[in-house]
Each structure stands twice: as C-alpha cells, then as structure tokens.
Protein backbone atom coordinates (compact mmCIF):
# COMPACT_ATOMS: atom_id res chain seq x y z
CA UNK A 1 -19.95 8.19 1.37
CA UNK A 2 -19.98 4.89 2.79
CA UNK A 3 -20.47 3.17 -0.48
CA UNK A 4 -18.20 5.03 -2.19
CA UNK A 5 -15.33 4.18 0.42
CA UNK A 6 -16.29 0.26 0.22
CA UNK A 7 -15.90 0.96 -3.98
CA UNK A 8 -12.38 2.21 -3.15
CA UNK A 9 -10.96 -0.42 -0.81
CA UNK A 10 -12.36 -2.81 -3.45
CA UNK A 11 -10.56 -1.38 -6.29
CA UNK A 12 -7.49 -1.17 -4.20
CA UNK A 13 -7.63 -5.23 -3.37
CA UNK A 14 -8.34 -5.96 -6.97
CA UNK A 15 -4.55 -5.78 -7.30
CA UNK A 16 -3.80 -7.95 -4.73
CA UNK A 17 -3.64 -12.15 -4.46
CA UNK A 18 -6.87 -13.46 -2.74
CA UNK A 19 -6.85 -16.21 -0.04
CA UNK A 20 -3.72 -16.56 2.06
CA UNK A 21 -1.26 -16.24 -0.73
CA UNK A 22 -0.97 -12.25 0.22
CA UNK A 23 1.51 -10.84 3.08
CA UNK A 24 2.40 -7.19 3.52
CA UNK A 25 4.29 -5.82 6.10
CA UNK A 26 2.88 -1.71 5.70
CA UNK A 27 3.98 1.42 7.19
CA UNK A 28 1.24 1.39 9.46
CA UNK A 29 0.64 -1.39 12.89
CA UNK A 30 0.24 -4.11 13.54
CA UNK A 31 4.21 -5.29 11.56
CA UNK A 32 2.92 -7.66 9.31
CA UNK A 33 -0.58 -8.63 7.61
CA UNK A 34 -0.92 -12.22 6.37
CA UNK A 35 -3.72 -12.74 4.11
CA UNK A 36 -6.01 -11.08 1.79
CA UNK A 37 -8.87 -10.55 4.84
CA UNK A 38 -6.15 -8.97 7.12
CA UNK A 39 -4.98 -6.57 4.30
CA UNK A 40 -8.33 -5.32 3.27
CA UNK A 41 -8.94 -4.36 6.42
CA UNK A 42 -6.21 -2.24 6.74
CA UNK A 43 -7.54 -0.54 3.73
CA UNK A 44 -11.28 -0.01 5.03
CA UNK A 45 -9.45 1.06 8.51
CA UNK A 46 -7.87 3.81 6.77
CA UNK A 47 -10.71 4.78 4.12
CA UNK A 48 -12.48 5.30 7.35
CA UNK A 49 -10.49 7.55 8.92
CA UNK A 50 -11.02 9.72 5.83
CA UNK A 51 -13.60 12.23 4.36
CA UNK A 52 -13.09 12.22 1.05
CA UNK A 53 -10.42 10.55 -1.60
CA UNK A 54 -7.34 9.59 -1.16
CA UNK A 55 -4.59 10.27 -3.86
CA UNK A 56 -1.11 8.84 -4.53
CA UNK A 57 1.55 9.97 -6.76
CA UNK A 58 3.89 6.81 -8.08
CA UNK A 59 7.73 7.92 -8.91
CA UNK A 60 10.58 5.90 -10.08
CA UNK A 61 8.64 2.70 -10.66
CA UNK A 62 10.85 -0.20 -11.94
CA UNK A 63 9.50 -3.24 -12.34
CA UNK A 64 11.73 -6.44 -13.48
CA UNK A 65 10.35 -9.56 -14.17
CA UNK A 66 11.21 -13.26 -15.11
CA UNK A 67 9.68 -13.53 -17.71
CA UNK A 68 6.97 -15.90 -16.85
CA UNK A 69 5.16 -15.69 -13.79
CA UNK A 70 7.47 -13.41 -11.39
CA UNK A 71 8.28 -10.19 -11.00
CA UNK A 72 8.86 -7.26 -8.62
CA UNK A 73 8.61 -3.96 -8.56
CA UNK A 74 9.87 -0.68 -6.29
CA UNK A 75 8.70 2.81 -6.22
CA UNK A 76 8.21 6.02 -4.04
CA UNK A 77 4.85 6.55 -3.36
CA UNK A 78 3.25 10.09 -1.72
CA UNK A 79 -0.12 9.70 -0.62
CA UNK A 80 -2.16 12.81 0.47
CA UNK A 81 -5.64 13.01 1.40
CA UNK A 82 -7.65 14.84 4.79
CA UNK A 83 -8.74 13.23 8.00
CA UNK A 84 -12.58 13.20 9.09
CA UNK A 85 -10.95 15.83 11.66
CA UNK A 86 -9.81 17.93 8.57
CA UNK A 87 -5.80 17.50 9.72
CA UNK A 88 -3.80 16.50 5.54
CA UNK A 89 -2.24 13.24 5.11
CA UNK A 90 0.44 14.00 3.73
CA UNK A 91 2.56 10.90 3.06
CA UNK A 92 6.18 9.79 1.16
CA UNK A 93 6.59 5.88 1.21
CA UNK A 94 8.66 2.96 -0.22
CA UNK A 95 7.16 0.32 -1.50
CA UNK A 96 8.38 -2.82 -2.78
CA UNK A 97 5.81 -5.53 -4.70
CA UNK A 98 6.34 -9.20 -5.79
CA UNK A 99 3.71 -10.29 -8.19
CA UNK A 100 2.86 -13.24 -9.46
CA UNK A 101 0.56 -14.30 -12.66
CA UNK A 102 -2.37 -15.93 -12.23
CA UNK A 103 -4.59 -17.04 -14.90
CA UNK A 104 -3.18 -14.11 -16.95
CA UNK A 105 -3.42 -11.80 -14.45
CA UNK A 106 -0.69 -10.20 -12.55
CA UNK A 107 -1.48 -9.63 -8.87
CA UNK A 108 0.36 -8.56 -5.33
CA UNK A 109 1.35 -11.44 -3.70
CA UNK A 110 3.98 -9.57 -1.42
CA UNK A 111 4.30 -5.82 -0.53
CA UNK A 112 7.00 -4.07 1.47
CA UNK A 113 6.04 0.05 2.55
CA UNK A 114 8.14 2.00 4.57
CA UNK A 115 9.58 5.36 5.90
CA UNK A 116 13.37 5.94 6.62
CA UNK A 117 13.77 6.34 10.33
CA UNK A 118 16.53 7.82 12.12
CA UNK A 119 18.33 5.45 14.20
CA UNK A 120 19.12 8.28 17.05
CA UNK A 121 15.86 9.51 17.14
CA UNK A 122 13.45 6.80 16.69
CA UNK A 123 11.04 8.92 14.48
CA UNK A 124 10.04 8.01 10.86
CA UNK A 125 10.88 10.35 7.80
CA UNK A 126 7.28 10.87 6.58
CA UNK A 127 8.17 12.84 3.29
CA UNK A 128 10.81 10.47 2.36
CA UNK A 129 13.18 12.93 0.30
CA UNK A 130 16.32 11.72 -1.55
C-alpha cells in the first residue's frame, strides 16, 4: 500500500513547478506552502491518512491563457475517499491555478483551494453548493 501511495503523491506533483517556484495556500493548515518540498508533503500527509484511493470530480473548469507562457484556471473540485479509521472524505473545494510553460510543459506554479465559510459562524462549507 505504501508504494502505491508514494506512486500517487508522485503523479499528483508531476503537475506542479519543482524547486521554489511553487506556492499554494490549500484548504488544509498550515495557510500557505512555499515550495515544491512543502507541497508534496502535504500530499503524502494526506495519502497517509488514507486506506485506499482518493477520487476527485473536476466541474466548471475554465482555463484562460495568454497565449504564451501564462495562464490560469478555476474549478470546483469534490474529493471523496475513506480514512484509515473508515470515517468518508467527502469534500467540495475551489480551486484556482496559475500555470506557467516550461520547456513545453505546462505546470502549477500557484494554487488557491478553499471552502466558503460563514462569517457568523466561523465554520467552513465543506460541500460547497451553488
């Protein structure tokens, strides 16, 4: 299982910028991740917490670019999966990308996710709905 996790945080990072060029701020603490190292991490923290795949369903994706070497992208993202304790993950997030080409390939450089929260309340909006 092991190996197969470490196969799935690396295809995850495979879309992102290596080196320092990458910072995400994700739905999850600490507020902000600067750096490819600090990222991935995140990723094998949560591939940990779970026994077995993790899936996500991508919904009004846009994606605008400059033509070149720019471009962003937004989407709603639900991610569901089960814990190693069997509770779902159940999951609806925003998520906002800048990418950038780099010797013909177009990777994350920046990455936004996050849940409406309700100002009164202080809790998140985990499914996200319109």
């Amino acid at each position: 299982m092991a190996a197969a996790k470490a196969k799935d945080v690396a295809k995850v990072m495979s879309f992102y910028a290596p080196g320092e060029k990458l910072f995400v701020f994700d739905v999850v603490p600490p507020r902000q991740y600067a750096g490819f190292d600090a990222y991935k991490k995140d990723w094998e923290d949560l591939f940990a917490q779970l026994q077995g795949p993790m899936t996500f369903d991508i919904s009004d994706l846009n994606v605008t670019t400059n033509g070149s070497d720019l471009a962003f992208s937004h989407s709603i993202q639900h991610a569901t999966g089960t814990f190693t304790d069997g509770k779902p993950l159940d999951l609806t997030v925003r998520v906002t990308d800048v990418y950038r080409k780099t010797d013909g390939k177009w990777l994350i450089v920046h990455e936004h996710v996050s849940v409406p929260v309700d100002i009164k309340t202080g809790q998140g909006d985990l499914q996200s709905k319109p």
